[in-house]
N, C-alpha and C. Protein backbone atom coordinates (compact mmCIF):
# COMPACT_ATOMS: atom_id res chain seq x y z
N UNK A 1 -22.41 -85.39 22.09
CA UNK A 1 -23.73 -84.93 22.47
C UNK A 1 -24.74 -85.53 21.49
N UNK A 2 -25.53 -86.24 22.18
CA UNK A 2 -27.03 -86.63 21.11
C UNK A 2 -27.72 -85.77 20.66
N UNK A 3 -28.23 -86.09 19.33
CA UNK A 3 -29.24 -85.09 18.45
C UNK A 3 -30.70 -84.91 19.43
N UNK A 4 -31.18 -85.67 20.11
CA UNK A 4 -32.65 -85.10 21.21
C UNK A 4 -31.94 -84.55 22.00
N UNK A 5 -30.29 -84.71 22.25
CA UNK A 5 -30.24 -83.67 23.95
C UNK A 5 -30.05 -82.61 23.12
N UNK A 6 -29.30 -82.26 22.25
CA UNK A 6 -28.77 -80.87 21.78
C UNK A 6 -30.26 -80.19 20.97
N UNK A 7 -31.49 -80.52 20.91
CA UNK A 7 -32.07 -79.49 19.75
C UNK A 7 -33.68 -79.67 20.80
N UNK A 8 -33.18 -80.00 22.23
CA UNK A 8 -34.28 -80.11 23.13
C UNK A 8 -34.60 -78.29 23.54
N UNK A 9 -35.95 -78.58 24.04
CA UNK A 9 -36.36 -77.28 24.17
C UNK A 9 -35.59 -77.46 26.12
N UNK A 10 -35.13 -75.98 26.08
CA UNK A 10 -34.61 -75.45 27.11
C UNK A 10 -35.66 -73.96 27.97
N UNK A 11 -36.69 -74.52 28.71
CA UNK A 11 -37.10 -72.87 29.39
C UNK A 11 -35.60 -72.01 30.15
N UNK A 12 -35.15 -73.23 31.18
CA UNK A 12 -34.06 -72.42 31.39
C UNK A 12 -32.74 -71.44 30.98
N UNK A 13 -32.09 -72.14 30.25
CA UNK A 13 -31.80 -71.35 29.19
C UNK A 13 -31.99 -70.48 28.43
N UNK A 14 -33.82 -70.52 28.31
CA UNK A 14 -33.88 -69.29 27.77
C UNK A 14 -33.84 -68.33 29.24
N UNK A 15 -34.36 -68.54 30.11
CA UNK A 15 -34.47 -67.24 31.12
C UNK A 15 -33.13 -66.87 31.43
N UNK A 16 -32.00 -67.85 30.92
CA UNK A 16 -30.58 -67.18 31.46
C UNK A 16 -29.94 -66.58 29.83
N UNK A 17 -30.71 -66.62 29.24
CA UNK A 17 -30.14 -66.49 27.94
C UNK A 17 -28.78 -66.98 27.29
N UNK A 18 -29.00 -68.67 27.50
CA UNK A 18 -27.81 -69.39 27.16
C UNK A 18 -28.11 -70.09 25.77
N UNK A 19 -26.89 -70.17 25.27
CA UNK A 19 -27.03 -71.66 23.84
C UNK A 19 -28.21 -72.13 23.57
N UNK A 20 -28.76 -72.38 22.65
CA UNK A 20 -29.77 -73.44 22.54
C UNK A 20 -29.11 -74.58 22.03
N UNK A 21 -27.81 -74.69 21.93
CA UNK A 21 -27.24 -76.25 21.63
C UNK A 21 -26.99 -76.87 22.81
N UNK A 22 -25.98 -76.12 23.22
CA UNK A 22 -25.39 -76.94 24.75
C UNK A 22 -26.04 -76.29 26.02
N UNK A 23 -26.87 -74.82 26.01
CA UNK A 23 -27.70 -74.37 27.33
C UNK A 23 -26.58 -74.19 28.19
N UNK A 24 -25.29 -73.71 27.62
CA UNK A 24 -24.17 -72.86 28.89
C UNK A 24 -23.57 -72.29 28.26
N UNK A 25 -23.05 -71.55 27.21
CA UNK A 25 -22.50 -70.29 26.33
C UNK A 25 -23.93 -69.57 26.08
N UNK A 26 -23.10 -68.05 26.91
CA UNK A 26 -23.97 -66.92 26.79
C UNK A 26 -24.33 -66.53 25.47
N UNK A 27 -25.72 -66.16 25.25
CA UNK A 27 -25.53 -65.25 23.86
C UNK A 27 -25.00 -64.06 23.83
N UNK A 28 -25.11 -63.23 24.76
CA UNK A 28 -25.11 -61.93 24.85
C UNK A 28 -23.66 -61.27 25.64
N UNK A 29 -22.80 -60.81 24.89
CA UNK A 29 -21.82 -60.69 25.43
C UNK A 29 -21.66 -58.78 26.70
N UNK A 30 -22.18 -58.94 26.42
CA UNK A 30 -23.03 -57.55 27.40
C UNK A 30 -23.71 -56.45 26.46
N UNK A 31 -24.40 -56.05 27.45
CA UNK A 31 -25.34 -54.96 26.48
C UNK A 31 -26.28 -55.52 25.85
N UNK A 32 -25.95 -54.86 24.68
CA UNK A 32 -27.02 -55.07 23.34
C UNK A 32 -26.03 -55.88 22.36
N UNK A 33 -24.29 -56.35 22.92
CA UNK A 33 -23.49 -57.13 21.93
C UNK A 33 -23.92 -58.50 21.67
N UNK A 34 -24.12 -59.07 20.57
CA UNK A 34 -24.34 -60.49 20.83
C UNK A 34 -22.72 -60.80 20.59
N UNK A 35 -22.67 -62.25 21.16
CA UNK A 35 -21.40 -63.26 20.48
C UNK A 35 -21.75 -63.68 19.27
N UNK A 36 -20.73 -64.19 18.66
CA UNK A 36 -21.07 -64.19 17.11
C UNK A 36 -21.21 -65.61 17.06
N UNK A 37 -20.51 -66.64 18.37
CA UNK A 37 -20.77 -67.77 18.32
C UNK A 37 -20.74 -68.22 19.83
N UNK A 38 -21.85 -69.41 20.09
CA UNK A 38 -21.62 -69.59 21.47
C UNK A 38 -19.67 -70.03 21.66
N UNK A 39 -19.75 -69.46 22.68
CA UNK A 39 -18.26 -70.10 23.90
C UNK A 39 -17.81 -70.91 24.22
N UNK A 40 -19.06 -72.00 24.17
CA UNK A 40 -18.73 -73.45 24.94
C UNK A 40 -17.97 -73.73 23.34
N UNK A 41 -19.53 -74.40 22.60
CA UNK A 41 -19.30 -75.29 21.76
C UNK A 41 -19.62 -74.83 20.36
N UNK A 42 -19.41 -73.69 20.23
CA UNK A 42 -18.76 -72.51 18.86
C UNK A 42 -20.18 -72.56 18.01
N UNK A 43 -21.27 -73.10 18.25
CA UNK A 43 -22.48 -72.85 16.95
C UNK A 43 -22.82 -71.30 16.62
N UNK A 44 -22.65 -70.79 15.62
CA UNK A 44 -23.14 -69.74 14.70
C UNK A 44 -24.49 -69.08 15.46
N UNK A 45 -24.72 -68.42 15.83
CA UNK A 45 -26.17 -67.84 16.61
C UNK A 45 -26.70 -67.11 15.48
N UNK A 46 -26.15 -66.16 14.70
CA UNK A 46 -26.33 -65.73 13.13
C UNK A 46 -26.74 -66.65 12.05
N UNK A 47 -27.47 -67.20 11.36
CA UNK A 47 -27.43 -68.14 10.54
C UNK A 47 -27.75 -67.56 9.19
N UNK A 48 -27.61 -66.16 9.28
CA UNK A 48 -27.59 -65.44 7.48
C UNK A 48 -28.17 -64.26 7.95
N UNK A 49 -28.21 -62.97 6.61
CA UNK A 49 -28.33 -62.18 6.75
C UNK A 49 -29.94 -62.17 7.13
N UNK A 50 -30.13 -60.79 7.82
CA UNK A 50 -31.39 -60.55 8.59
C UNK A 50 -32.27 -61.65 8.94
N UNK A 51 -31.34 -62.88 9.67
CA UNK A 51 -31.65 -63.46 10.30
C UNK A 51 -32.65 -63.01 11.64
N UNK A 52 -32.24 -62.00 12.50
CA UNK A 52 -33.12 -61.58 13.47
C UNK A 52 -34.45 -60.85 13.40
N UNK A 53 -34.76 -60.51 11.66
CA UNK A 53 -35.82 -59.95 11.58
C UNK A 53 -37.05 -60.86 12.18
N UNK A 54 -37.18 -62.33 12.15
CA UNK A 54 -38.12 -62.63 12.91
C UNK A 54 -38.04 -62.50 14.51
N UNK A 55 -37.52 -62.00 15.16
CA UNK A 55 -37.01 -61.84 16.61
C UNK A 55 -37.79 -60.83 16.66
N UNK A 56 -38.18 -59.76 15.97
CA UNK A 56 -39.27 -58.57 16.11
C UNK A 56 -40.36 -59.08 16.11
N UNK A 57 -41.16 -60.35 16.04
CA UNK A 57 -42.53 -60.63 15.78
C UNK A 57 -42.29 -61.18 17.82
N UNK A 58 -40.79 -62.05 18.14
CA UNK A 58 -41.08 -62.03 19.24
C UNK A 58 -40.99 -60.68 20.44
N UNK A 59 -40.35 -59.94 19.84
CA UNK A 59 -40.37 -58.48 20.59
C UNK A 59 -41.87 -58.18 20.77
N UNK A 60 -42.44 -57.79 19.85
CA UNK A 60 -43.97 -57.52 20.12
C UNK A 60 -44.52 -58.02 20.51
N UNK A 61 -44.52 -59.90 20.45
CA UNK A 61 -45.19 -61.01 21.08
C UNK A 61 -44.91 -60.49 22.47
N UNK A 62 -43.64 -60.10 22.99
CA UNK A 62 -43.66 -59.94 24.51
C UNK A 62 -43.77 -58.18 25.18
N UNK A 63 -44.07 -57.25 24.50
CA UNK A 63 -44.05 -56.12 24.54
C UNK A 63 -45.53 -55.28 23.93
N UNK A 64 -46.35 -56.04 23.61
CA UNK A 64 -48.09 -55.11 23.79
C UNK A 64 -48.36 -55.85 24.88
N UNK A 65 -48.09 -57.19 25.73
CA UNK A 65 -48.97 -57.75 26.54
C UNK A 65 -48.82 -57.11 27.66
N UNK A 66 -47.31 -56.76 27.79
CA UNK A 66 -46.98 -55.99 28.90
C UNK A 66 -47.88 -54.25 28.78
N UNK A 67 -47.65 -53.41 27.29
CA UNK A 67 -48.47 -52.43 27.53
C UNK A 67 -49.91 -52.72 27.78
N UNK A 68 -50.35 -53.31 27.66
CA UNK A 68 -52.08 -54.05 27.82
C UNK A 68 -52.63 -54.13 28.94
N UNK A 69 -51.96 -54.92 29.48
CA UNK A 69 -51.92 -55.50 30.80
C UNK A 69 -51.69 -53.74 31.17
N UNK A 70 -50.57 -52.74 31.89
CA UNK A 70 -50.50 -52.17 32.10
C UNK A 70 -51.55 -50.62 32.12
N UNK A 71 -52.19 -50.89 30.52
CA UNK A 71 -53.66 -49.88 30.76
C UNK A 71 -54.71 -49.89 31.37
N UNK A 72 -54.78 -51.34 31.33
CA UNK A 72 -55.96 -52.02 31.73
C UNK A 72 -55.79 -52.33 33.28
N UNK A 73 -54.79 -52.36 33.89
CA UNK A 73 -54.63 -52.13 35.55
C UNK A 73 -54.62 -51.01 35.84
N UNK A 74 -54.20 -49.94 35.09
CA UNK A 74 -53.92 -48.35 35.40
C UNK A 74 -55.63 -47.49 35.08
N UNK A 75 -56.25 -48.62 34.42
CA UNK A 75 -58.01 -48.09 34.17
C UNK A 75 -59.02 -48.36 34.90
N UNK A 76 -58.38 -49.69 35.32
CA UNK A 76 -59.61 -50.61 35.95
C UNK A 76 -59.61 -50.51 37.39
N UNK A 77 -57.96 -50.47 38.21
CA UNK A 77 -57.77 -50.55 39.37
C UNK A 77 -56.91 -49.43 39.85
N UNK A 78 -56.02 -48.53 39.60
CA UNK A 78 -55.30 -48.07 39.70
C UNK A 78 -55.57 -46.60 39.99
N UNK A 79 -55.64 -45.89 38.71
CA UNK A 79 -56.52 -44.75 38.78
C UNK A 79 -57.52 -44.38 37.86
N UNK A 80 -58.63 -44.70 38.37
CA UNK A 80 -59.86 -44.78 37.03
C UNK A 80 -60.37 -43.43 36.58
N UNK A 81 -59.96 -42.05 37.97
CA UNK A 81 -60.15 -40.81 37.03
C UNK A 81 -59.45 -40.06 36.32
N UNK A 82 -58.21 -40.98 35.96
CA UNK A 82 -57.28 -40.63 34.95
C UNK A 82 -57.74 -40.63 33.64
N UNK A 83 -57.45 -39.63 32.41
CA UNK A 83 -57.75 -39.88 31.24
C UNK A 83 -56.60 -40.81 30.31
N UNK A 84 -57.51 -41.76 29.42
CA UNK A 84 -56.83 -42.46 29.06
C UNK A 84 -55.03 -42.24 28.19
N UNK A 85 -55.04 -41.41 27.93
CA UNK A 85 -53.82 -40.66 27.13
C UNK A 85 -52.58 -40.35 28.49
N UNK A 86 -53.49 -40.12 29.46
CA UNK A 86 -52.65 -39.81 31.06
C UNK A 86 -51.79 -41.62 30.90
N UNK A 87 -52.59 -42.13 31.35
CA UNK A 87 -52.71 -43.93 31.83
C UNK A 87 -51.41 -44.22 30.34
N UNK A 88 -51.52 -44.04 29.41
CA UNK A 88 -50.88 -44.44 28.57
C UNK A 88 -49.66 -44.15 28.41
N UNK A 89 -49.44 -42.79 28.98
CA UNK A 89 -48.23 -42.07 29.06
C UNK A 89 -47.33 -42.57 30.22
N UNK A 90 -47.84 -42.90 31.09
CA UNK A 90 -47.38 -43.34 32.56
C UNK A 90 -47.13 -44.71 32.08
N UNK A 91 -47.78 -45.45 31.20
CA UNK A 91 -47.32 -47.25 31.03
C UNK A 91 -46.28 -46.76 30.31
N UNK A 92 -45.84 -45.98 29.50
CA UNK A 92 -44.64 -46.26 28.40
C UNK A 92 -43.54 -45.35 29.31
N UNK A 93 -43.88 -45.04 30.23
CA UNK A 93 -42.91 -44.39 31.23
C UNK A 93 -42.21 -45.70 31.70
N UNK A 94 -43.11 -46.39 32.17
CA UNK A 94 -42.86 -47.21 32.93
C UNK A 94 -42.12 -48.63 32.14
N UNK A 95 -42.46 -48.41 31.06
CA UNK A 95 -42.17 -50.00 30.04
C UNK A 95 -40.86 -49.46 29.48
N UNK A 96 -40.65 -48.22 28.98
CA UNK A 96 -39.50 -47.79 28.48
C UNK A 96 -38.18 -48.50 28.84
N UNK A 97 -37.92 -48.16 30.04
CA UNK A 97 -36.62 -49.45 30.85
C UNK A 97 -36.35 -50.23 30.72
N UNK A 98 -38.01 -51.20 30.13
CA UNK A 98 -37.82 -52.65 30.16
C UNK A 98 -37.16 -52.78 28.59
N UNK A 99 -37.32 -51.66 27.46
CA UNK A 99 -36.74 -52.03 26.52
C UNK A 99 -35.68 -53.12 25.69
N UNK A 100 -34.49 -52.96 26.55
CA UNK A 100 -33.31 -53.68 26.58
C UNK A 100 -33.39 -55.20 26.69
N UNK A 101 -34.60 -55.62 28.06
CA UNK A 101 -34.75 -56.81 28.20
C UNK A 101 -35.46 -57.66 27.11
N UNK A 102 -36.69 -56.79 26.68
CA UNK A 102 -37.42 -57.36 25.75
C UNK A 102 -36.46 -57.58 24.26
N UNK A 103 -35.13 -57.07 23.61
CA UNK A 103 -34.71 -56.41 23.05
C UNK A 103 -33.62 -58.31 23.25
N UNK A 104 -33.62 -58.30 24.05
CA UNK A 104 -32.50 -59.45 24.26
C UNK A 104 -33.39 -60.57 24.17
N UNK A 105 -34.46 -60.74 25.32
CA UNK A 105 -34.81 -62.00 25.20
C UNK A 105 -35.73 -62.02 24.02
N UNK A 106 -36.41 -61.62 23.30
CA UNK A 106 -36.50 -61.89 22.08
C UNK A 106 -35.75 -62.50 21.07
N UNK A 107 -34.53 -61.64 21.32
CA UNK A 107 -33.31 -62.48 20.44
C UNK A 107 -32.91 -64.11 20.71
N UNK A 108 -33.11 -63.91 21.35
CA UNK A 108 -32.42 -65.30 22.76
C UNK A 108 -34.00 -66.36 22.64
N UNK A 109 -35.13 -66.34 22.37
CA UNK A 109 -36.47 -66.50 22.06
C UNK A 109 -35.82 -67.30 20.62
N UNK A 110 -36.08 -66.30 19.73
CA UNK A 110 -36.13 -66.54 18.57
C UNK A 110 -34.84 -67.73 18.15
N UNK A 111 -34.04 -67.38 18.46
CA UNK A 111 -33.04 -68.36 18.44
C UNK A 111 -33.47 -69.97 18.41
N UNK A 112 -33.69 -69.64 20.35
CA UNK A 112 -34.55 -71.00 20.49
C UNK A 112 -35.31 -71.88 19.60
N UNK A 113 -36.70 -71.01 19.85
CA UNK A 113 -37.50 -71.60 18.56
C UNK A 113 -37.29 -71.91 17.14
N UNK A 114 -36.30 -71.39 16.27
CA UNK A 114 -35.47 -71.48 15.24
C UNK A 114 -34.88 -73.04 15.25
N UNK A 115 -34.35 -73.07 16.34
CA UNK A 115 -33.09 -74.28 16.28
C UNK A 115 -33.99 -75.29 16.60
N UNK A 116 -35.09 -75.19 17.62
CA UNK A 116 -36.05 -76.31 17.83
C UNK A 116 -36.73 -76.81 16.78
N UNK A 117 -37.36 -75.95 16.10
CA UNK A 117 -38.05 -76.17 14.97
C UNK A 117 -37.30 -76.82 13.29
N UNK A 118 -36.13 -75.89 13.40
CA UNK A 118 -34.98 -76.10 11.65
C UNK A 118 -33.92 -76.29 12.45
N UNK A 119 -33.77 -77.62 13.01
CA UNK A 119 -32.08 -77.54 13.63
C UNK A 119 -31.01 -77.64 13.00
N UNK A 120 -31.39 -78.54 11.40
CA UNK A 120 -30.35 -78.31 10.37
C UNK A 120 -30.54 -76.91 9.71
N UNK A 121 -30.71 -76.20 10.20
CA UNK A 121 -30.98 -74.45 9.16
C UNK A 121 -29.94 -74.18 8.39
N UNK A 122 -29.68 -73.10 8.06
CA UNK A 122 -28.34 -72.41 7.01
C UNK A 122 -27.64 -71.98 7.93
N UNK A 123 -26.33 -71.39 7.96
CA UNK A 123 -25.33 -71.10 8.70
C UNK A 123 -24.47 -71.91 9.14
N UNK A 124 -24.84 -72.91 9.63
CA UNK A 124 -24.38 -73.91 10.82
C UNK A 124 -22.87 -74.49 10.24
């Protein structure tokens, strides 16, 4: 495998949440488990301790836009003689579920951008 095919940016991959080396070993072995290494072609997805703490800057990156978006349709169009604390309660009703997803693809995010950016990083 060539060094531009393997450290190329992948959208797909990320929406299936595969490798960012080879883009076909899952990260996520169900749930909330990660693999400790892709399947295909064995790279380290861990590359040191609290490695995933930047994966929380992408959690939030993808988790106020969604509450945002959600007040601001539930104010503007939705039900405008609702009080705002109502509207707010009903978005985190509603976003709560999505937890898990945001929770993964963040992980699966961060990864990405990691390996795109430091493809020689630590771990490897």
């Amino acid at each position: 495998m060539s060094m531009a095919r393997s450290h190329c940016f992948r959208p797909g991959a990320i929406f299936r949440q595969q490798c960012s080396e080879c883009g076909e070993g899952r990260v996520f072995e169900g749930g909330f488990r990660m693999n400790e290494r892709c399947p295909v072609c064995g790279v380290k997805f861990e590359r040191g301790p609290g490695y995933f703490t930047g994966a929380m800057y992408f959690s939030y990156a993808l988790g106020i836009p969604l509450i945002a978006a959600g007040v601001l349709l539930g104010k503007l169009l939705v039900v405008r003689s609702w009080p705002l604390h109502w509207i707010l309660a009903a978005v985190w009703i509603v976003t709560l579920p999505l937890v898990p997803a945001v929770f993964r693809y963040s992980r699966v995010l961060f990864i990405h951008f990691d390996r795109y950016f430091d493809p020689e990083g630590a771990g490897d």
